[in-house]
N, C-alpha and C. Protein backbone atom coordinates (compact mmCIF):
# COMPACT_ATOMS: atom_id res chain seq x y z
N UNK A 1 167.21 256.13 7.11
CA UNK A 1 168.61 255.89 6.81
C UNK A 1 169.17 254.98 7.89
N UNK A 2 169.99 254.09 7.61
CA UNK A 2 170.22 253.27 8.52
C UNK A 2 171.57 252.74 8.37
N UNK A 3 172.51 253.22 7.66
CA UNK A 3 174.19 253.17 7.58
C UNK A 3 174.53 254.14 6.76
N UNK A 4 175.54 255.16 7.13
CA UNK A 4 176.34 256.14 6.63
C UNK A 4 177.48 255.86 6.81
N UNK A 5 178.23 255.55 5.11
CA UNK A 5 179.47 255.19 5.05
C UNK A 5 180.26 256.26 4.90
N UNK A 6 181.59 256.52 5.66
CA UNK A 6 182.27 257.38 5.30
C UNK A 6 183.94 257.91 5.02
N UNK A 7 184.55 257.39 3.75
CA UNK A 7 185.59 257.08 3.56
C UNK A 7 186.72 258.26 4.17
N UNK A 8 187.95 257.28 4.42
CA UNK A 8 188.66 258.19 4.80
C UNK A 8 189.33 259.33 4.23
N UNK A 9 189.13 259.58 3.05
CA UNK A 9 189.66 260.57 2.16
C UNK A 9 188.26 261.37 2.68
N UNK A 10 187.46 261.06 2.65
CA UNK A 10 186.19 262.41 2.85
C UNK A 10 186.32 262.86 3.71
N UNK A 11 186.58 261.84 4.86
CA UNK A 11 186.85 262.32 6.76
C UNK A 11 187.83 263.35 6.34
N UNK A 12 188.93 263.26 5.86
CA UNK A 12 190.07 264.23 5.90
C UNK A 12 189.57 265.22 5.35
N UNK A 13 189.07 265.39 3.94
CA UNK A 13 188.87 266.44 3.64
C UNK A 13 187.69 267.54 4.52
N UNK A 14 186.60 266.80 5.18
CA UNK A 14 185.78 267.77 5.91
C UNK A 14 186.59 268.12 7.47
N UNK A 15 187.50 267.16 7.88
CA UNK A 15 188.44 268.01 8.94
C UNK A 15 189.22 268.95 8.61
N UNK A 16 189.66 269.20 7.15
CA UNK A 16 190.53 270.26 6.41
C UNK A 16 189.93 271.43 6.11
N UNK A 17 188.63 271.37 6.57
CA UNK A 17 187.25 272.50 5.87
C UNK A 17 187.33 273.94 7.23
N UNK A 18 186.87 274.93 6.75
CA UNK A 18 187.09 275.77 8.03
C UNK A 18 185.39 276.51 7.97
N UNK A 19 185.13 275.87 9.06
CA UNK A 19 185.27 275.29 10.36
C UNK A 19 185.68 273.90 10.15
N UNK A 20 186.63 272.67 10.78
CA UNK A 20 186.33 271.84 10.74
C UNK A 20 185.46 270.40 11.28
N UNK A 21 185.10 269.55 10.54
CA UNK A 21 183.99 268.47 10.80
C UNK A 21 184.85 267.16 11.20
N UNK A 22 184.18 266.43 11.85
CA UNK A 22 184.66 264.86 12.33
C UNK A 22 183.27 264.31 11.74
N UNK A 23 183.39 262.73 11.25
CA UNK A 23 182.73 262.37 10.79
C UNK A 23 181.80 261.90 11.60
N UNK A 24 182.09 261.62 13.00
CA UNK A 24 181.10 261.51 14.19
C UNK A 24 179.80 262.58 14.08
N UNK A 25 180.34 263.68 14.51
CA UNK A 25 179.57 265.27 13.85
C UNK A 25 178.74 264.55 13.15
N UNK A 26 178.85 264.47 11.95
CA UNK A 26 178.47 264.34 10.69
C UNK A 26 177.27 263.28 10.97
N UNK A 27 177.85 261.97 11.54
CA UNK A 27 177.05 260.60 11.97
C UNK A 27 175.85 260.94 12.52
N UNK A 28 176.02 262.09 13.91
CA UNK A 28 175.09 262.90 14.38
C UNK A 28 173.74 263.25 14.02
N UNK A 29 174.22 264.08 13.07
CA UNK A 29 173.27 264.63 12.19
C UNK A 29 172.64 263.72 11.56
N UNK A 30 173.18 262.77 10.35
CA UNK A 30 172.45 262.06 9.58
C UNK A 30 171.50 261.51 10.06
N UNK A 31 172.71 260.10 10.68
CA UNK A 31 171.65 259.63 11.67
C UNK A 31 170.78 259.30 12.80
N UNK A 32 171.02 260.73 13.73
CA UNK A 32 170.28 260.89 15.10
C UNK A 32 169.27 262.09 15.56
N UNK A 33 169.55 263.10 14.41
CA UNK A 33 169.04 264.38 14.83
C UNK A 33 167.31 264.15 14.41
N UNK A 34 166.93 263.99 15.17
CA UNK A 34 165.32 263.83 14.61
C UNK A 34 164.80 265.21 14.19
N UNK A 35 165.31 266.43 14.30
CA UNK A 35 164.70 267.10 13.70
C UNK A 35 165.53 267.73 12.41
N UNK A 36 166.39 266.92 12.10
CA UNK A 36 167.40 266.94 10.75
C UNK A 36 165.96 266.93 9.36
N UNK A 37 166.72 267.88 8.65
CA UNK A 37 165.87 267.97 7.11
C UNK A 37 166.60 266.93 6.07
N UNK A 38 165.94 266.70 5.30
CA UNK A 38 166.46 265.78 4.02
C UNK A 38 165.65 265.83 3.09
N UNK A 39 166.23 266.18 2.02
CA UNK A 39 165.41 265.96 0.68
C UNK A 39 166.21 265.65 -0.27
N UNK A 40 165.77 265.40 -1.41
CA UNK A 40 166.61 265.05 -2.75
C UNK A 40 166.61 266.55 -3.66
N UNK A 41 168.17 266.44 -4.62
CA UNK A 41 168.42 267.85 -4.98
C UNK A 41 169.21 266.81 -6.43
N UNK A 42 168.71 267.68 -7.48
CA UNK A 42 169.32 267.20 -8.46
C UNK A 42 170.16 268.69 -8.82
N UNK A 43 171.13 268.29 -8.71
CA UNK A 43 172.53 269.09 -9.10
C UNK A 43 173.07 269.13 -10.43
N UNK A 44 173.55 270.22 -11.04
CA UNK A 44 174.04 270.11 -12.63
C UNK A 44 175.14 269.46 -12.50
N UNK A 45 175.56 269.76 -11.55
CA UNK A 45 177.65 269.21 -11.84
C UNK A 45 177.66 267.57 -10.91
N UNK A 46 176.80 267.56 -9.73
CA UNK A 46 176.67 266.90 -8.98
C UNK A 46 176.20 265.52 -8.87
N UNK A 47 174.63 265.67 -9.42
CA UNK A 47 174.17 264.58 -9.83
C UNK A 47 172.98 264.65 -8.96
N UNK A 48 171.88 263.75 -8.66
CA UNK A 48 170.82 263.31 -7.81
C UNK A 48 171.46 262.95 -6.11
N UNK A 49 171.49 263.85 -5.49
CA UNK A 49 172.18 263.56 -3.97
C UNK A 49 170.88 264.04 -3.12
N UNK A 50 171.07 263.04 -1.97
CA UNK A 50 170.50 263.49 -0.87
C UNK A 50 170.99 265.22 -0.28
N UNK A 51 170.74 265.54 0.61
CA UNK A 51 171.19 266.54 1.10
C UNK A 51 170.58 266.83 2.74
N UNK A 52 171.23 266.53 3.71
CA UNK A 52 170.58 266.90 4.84
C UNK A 52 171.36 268.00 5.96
N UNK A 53 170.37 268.30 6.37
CA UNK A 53 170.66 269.84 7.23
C UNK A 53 170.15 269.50 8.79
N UNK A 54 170.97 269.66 9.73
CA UNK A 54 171.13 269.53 11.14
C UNK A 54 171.77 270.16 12.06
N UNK A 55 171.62 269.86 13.13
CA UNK A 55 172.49 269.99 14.55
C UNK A 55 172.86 268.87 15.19
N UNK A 56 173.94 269.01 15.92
CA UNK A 56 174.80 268.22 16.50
C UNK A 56 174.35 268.21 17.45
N UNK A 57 174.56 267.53 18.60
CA UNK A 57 174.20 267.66 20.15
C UNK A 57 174.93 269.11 20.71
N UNK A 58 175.89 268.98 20.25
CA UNK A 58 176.64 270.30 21.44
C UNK A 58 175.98 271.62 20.43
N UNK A 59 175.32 271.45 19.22
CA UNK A 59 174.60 272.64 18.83
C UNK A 59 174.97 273.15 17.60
N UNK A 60 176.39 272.70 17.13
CA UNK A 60 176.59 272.64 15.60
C UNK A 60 175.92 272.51 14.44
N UNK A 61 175.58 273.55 13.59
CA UNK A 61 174.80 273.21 12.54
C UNK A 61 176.06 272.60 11.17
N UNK A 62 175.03 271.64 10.57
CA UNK A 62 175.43 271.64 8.98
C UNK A 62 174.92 270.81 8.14
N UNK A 63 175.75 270.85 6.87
CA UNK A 63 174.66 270.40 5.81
C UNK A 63 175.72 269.66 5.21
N UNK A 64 174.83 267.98 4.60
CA UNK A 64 175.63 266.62 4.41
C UNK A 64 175.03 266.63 2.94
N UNK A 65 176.08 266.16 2.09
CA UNK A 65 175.24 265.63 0.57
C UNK A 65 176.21 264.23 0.56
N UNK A 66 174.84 263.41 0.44
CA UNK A 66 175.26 262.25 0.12
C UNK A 66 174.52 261.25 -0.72
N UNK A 67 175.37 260.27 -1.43
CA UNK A 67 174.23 259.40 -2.51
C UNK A 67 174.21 257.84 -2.13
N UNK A 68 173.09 257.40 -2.47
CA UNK A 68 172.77 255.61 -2.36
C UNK A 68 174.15 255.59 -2.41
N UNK A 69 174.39 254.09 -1.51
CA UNK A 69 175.55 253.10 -1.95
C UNK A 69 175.02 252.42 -3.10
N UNK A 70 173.75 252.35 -3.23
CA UNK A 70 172.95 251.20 -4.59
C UNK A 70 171.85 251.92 -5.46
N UNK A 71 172.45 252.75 -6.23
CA UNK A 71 172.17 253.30 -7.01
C UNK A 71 170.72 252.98 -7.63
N UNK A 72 170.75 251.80 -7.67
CA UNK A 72 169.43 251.01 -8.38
C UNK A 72 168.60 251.02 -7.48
N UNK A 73 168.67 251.40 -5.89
CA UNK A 73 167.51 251.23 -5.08
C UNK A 73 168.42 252.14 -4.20
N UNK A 74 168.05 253.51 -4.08
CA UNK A 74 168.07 254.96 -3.45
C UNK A 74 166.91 254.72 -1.72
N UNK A 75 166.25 254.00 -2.06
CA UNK A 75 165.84 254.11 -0.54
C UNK A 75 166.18 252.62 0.37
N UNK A 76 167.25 251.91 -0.14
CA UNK A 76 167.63 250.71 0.80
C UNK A 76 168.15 251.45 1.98
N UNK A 77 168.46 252.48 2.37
CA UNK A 77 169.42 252.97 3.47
C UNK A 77 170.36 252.65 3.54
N UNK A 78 171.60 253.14 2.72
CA UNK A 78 172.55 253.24 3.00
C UNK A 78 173.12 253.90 1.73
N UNK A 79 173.82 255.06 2.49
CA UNK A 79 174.23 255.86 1.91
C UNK A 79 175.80 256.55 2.22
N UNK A 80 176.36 257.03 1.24
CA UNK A 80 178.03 257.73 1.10
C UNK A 80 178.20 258.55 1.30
N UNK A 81 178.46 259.44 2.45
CA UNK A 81 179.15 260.89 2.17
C UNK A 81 179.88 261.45 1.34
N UNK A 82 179.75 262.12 0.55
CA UNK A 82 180.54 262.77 0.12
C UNK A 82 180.87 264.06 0.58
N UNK A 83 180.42 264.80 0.84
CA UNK A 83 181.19 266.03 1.73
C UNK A 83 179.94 266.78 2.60
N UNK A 84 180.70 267.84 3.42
CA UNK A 84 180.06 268.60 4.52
C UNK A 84 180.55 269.21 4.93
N UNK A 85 179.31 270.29 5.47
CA UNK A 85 179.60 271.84 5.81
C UNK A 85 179.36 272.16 7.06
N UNK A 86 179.82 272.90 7.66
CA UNK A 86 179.43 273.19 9.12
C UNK A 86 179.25 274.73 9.02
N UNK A 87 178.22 275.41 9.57
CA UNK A 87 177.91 276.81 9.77
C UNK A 87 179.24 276.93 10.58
N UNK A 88 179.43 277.92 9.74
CA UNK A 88 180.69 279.02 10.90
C UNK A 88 180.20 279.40 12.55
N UNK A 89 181.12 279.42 13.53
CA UNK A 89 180.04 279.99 14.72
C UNK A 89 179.92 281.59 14.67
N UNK A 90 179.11 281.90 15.15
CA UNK A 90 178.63 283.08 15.24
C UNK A 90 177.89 283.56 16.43
């Protein structure tokens, strides 16, 4: 992966999420956590999304679903957030 776009209506809504996320967080994960998971998940309501699961540097877990910007070619790297979760702390 090599650009994660992430609009500002999404930023807001995952800072509105409880716990909340910054899209930095988020950037983190996608694209730095080398030991971040990713696979593809075909969703009923959703559609064919990536989905990846990480930690942050300061130790935050969570999980990103996001799809191609180019639909017609899913592995050019670059891809859209659409939303994200952060484990509650515990």
């Amino acid at each position: 992966m090599a650009v994660l776009i992430i609009d500002p209506s999404v930023e807001a809504k995952i800072r509105a999420h409880n716990p909340p996320l910054t899209g930095d967080e988020v950037r983190e994960v996608v694209l730095y956590d080398r030991k971040a998971q990713a696979g593809w998940e075909d969703h009923p309501e959703h559609g064919h999304r990536l989905v990846v699961q990480g930690q942050t540097y300061a130790g935050r877990r969570l999980i990103a679903y996001l799809l191609p910007a180019n639909e017609g070619d899913p592995e050019e790297g670059t891809f859209v957030l659409k939303t994200a979760i952060a484990e509650p702390a515990g």
